[in-house]
PDB file of N, CA and C in Angstrom:
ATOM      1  N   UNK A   1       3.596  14.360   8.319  1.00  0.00           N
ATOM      2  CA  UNK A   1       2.888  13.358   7.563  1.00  0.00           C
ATOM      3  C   UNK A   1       3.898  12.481   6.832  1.00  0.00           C
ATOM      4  N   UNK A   2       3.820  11.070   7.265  1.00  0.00           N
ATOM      5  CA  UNK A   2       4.640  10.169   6.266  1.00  0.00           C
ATOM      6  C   UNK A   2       4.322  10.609   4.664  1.00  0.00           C
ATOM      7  N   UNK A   3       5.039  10.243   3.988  1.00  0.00           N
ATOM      8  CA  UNK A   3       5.547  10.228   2.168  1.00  0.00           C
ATOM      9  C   UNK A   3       4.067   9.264   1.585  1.00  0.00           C
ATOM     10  N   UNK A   4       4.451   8.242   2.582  1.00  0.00           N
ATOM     11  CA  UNK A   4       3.015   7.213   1.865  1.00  0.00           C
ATOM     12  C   UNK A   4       1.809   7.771   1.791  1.00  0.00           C
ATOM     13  N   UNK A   5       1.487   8.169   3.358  1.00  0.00           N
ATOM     14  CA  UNK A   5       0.206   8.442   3.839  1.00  0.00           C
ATOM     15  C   UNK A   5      -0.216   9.990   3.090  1.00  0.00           C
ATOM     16  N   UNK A   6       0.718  11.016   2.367  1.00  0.00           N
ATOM     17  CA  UNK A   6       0.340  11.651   1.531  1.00  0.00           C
ATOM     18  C   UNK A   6       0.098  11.412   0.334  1.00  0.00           C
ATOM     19  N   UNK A   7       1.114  10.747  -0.083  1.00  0.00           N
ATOM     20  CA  UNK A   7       0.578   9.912  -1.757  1.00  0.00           C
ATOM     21  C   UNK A   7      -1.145   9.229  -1.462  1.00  0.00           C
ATOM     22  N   UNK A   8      -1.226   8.710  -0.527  1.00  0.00           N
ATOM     23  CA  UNK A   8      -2.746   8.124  -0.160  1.00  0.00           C
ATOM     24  C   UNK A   8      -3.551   9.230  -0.507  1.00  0.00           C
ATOM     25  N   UNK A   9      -2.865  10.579   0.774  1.00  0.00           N
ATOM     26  CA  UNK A   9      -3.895  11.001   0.435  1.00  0.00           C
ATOM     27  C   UNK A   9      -4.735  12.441  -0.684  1.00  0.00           C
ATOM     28  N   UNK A  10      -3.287  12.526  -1.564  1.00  0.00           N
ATOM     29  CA  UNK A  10      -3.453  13.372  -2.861  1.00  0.00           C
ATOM     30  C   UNK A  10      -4.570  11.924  -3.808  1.00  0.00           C
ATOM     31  N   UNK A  11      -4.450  10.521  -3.861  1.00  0.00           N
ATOM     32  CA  UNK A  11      -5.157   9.740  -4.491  1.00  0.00           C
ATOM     33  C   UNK A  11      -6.228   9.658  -4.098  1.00  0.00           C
ATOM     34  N   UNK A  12      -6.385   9.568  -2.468  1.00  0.00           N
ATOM     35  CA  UNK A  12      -8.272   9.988  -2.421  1.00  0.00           C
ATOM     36  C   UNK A  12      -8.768  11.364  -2.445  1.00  0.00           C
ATOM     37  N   UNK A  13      -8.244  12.401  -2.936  1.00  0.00           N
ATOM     38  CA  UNK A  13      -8.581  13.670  -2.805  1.00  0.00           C
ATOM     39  C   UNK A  13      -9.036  13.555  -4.492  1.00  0.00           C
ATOM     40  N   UNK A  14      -7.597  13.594  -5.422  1.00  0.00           N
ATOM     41  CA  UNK A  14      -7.567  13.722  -6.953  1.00  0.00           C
ATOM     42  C   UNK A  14      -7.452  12.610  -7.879  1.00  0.00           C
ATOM     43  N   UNK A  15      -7.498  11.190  -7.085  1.00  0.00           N
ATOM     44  CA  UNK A  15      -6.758  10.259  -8.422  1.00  0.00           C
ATOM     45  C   UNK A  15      -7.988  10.342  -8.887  1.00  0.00           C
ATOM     46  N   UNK A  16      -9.262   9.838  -9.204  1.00  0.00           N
ATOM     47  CA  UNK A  16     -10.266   9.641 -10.151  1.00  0.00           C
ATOM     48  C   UNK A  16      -9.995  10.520 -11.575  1.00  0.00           C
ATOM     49  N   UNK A  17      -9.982  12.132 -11.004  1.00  0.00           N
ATOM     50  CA  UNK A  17      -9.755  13.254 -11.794  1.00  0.00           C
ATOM     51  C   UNK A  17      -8.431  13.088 -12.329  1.00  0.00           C
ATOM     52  N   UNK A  18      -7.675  12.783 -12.016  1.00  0.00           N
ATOM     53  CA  UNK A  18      -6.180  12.850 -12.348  1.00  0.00           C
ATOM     54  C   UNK A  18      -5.790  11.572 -13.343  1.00  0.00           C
ATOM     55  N   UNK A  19      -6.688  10.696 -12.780  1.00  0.00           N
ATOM     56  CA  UNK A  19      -6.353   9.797 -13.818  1.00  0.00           C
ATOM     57  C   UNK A  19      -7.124  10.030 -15.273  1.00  0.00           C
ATOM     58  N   UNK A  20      -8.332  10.548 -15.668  1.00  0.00           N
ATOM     59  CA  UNK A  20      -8.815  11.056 -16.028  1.00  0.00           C
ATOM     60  C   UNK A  20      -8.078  11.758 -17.239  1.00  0.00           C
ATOM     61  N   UNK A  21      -7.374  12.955 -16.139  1.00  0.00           N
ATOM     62  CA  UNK A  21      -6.368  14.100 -16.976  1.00  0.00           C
ATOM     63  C   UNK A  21      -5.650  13.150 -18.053  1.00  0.00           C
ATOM     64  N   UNK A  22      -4.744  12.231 -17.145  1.00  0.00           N
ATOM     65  CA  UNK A  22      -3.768  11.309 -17.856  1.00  0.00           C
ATOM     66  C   UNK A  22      -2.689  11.641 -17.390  1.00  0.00           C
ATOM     67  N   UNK A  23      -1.094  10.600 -17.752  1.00  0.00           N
ATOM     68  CA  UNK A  23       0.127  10.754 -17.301  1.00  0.00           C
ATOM     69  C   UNK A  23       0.419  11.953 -18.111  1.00  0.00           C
ATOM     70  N   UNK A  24       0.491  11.987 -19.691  1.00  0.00           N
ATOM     71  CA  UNK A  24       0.815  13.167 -20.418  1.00  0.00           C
ATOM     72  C   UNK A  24       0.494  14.811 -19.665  1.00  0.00           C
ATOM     73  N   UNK A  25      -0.529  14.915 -19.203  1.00  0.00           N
ATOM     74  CA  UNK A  25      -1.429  16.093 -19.035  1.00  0.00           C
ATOM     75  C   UNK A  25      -0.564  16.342 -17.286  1.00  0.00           C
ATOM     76  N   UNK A  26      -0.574  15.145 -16.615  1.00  0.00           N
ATOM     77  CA  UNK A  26       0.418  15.002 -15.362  1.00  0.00           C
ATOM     78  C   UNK A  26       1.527  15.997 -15.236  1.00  0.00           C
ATOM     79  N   UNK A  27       2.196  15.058 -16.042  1.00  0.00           N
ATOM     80  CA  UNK A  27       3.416  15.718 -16.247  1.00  0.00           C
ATOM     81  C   UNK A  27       3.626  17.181 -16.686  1.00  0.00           C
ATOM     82  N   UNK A  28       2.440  17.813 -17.664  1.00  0.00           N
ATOM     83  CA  UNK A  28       2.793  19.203 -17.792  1.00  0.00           C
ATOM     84  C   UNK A  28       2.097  19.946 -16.791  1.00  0.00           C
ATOM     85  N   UNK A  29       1.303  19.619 -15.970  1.00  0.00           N
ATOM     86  CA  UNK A  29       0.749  20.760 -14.317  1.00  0.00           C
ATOM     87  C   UNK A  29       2.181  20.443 -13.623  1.00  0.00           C
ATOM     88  N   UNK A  30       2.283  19.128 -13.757  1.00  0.00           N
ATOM     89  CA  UNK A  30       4.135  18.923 -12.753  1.00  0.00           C
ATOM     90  C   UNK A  30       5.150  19.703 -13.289  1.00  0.00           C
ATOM     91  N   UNK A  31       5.032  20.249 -14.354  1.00  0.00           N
ATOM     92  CA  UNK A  31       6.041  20.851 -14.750  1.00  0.00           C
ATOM     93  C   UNK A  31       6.035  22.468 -14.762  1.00  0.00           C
ATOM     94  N   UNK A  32       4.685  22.713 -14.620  1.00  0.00           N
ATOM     95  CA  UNK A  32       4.524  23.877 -14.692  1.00  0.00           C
ATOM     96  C   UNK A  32       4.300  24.373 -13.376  1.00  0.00           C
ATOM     97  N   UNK A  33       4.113  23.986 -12.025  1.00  0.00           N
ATOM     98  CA  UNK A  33       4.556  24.127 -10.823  1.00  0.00           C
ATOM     99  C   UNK A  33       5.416  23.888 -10.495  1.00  0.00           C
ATOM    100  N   UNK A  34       6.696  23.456 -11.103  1.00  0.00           N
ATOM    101  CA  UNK A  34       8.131  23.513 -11.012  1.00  0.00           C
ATOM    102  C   UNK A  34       8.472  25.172 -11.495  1.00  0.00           C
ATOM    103  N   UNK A  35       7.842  25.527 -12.627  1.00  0.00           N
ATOM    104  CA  UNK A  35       8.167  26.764 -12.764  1.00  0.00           C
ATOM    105  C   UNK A  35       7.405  27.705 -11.843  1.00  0.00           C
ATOM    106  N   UNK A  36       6.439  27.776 -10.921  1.00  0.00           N
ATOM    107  CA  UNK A  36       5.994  28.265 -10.913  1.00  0.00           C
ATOM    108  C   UNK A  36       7.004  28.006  -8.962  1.00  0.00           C
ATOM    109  N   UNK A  37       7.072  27.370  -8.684  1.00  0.00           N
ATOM    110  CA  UNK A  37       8.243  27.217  -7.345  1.00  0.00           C
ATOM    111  C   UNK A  37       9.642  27.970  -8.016  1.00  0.00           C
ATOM    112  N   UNK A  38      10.436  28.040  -9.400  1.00  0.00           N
ATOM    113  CA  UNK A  38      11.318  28.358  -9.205  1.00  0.00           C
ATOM    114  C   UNK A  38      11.225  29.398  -9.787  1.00  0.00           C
ATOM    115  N   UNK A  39       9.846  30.312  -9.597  1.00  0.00           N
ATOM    116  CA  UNK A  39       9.732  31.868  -9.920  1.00  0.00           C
ATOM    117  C   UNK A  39       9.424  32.510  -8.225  1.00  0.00           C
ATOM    118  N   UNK A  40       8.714  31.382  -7.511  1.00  0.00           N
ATOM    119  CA  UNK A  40       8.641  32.183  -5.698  1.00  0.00           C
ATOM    120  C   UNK A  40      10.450  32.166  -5.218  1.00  0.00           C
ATOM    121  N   UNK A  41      10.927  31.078  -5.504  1.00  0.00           N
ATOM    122  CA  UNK A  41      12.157  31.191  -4.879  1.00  0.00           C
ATOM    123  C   UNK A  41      12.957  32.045  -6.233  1.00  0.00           C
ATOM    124  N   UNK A  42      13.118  32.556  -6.607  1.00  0.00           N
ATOM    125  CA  UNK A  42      14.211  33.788  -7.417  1.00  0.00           C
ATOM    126  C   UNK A  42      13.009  34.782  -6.945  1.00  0.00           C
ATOM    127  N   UNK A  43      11.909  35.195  -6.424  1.00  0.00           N
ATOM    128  CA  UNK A  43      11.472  36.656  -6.005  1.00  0.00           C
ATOM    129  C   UNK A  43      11.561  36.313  -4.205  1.00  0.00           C
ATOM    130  N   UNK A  44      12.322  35.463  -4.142  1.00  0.00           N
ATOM    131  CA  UNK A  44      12.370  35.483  -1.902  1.00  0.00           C
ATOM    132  C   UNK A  44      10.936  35.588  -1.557  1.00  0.00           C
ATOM    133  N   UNK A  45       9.525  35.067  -1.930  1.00  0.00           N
ATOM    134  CA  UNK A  45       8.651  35.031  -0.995  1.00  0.00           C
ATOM    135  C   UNK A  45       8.082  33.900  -0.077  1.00  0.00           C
ATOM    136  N   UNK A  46       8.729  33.799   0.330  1.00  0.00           N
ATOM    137  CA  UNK A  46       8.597  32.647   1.456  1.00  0.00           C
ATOM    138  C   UNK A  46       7.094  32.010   1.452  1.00  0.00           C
ATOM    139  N   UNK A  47       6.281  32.856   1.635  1.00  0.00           N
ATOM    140  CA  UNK A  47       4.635  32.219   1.555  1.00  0.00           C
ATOM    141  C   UNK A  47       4.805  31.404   0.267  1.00  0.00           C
ATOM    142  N   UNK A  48       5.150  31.935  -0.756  1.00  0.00           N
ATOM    143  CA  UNK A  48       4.713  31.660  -1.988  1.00  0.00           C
ATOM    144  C   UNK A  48       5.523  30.012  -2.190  1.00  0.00           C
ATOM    145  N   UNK A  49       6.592  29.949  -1.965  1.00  0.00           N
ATOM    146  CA  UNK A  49       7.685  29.402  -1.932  1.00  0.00           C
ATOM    147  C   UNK A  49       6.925  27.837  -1.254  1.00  0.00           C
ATOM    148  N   UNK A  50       6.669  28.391  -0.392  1.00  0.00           N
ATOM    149  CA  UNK A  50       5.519  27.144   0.080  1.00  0.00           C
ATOM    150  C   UNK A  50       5.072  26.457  -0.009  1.00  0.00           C
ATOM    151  N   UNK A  51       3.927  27.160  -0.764  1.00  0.00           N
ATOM    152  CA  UNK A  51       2.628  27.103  -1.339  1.00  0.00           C
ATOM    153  C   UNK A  51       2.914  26.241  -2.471  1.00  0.00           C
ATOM    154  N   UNK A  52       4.211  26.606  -3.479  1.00  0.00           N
ATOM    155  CA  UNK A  52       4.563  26.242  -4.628  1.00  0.00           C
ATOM    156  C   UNK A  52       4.359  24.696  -4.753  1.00  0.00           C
ATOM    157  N   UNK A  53       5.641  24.471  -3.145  1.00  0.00           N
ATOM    158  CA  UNK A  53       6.488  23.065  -3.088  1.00  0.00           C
ATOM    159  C   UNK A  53       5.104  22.073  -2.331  1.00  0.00           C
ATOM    160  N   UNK A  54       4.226  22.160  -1.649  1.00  0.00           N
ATOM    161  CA  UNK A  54       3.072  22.214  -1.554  1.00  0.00           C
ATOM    162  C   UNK A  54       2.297  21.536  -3.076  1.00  0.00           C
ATOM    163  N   UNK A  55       1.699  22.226  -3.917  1.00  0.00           N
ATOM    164  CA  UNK A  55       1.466  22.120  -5.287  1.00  0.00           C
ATOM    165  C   UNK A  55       2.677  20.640  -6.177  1.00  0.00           C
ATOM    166  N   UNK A  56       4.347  21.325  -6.217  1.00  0.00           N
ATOM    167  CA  UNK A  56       4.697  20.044  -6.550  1.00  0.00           C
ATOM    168  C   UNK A  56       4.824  18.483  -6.137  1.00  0.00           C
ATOM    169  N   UNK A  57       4.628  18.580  -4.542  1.00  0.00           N
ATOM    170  CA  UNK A  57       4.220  17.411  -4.222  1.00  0.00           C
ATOM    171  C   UNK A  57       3.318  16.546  -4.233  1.00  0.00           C
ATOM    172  N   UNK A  58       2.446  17.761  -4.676  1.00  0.00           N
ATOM    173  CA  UNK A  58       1.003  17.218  -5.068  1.00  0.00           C
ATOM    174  C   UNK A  58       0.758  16.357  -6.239  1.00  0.00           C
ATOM    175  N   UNK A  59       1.182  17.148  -7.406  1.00  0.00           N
ATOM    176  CA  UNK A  59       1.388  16.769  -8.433  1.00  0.00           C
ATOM    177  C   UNK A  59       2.864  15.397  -8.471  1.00  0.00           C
ATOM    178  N   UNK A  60       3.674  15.533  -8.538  1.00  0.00           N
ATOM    179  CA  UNK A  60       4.566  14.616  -8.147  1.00  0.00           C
ATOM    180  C   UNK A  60       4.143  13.242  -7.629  1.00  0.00           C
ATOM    181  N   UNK A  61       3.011  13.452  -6.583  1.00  0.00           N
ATOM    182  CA  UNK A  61       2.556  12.381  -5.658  1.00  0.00           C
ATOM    183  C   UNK A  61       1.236  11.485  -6.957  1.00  0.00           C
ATOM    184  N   UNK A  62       0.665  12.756  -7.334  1.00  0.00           N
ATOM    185  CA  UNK A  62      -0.429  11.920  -8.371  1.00  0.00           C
ATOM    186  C   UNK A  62       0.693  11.235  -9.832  1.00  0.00           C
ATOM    187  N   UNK A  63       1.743  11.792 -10.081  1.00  0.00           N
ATOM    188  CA  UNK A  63       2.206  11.312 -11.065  1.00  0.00           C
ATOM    189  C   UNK A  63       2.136   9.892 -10.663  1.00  0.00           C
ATOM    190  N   UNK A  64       3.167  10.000  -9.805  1.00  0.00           N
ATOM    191  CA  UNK A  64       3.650   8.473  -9.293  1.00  0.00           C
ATOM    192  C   UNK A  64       2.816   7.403  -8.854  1.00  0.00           C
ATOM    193  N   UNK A  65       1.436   7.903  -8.270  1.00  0.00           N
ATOM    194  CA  UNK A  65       0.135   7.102  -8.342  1.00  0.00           C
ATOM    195  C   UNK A  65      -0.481   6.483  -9.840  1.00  0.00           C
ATOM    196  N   UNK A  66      -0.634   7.273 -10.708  1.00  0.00           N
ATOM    197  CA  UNK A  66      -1.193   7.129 -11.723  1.00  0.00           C
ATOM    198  C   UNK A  66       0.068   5.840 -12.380  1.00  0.00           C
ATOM    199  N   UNK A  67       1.608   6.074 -12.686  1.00  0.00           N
ATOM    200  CA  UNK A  67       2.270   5.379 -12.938  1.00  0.00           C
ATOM    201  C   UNK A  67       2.538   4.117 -12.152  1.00  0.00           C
ATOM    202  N   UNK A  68       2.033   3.809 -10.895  1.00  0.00           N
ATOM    203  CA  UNK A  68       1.753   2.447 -10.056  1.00  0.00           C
ATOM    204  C   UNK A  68       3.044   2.591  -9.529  1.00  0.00           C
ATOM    205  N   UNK A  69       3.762   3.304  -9.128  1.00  0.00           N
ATOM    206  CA  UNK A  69       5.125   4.094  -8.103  1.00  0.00           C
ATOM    207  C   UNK A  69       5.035   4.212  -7.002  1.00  0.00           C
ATOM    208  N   UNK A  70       5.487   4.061  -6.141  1.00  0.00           N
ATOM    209  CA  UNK A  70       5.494   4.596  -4.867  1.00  0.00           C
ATOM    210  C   UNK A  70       6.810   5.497  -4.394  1.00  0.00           C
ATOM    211  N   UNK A  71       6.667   6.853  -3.737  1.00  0.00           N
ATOM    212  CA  UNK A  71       7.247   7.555  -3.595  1.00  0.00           C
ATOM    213  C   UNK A  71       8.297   7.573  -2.666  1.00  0.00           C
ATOM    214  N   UNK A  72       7.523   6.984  -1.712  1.00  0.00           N
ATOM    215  CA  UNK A  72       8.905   6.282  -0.555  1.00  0.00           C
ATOM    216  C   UNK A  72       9.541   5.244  -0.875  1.00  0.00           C
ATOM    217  N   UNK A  73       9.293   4.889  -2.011  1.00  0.00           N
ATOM    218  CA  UNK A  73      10.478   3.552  -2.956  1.00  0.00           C
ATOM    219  C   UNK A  73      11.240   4.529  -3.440  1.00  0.00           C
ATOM    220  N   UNK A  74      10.554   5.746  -4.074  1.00  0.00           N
ATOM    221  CA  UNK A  74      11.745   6.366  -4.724  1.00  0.00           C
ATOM    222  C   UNK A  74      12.476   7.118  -3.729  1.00  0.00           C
ATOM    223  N   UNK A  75      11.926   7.653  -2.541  1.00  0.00           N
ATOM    224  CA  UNK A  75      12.951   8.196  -1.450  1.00  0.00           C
ATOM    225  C   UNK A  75      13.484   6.975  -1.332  1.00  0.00           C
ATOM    226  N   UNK A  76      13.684   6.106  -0.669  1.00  0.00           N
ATOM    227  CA  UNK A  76      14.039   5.056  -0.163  1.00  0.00           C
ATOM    228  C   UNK A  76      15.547   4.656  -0.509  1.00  0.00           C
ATOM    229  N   UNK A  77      16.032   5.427  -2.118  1.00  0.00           N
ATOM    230  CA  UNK A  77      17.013   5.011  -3.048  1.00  0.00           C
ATOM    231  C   UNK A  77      17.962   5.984  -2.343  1.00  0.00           C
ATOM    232  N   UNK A  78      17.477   6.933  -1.411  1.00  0.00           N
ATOM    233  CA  UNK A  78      18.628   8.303  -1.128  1.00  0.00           C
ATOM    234  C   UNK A  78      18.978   7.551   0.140  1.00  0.00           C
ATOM    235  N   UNK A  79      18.468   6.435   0.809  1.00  0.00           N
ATOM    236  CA  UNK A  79      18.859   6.275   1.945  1.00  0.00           C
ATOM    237  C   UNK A  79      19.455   4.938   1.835  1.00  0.00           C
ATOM    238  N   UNK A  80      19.207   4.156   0.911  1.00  0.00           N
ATOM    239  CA  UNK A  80      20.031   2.789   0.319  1.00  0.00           C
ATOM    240  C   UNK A  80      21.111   2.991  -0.499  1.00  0.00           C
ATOM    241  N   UNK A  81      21.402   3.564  -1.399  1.00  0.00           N
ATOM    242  CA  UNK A  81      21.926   3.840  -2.052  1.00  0.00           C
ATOM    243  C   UNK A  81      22.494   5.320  -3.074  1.00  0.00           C
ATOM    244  N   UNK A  82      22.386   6.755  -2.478  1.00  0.00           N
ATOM    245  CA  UNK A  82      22.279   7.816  -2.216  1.00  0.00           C
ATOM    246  C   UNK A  82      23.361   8.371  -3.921  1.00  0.00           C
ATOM    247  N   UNK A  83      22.736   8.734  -4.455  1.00  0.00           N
ATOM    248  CA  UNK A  83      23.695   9.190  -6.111  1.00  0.00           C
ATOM    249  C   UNK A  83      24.768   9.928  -5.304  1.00  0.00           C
ATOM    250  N   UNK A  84      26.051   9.704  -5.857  1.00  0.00           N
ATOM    251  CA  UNK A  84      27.200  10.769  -5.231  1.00  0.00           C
ATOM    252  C   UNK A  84      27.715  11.446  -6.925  1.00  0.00           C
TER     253      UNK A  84
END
């Protein structure tokens, strides 16, 4: 699945609700499935591990919706211009 066509489609699944939540409220489910990915990867369960990164893209994808972002602009910077 393209980067776009998932940001599309976490926004027709959750943006109403998500916008709703708010950017504030965003950011702490985004943050707390960051912890919750870097507790599957320090116990090695691969399913889980998944599932996690799964969840942060999710969240990640509604952030950047709600903030009027697009995500393959922000990939886009690793392939134009790549941080060393």
């Amino acid at each position: 699945m393209e980067i776009a066509a998932f940001q599309q489609l976490m926004a027709d699944l959750y943006g109403e609700k998500d916008r709703e939540r708010g950017i504030p409220a965003t950011v702490a489910w985004l943050a707390e499935e960051v912890g919750e990915l870097a507790q599957a990867v320090r116990k090695g369960d691969h399913a889980a591990q998944l599932h996690e990164l799964g969840d942060v893209l999710a969240w990640l994808a509604s952030l950047a919706s709600q903030l009027g972002l697009s995500l393959e602009d922000a990939a886009r910077r690793y392939v134009t211009d790549p941080p060393m």
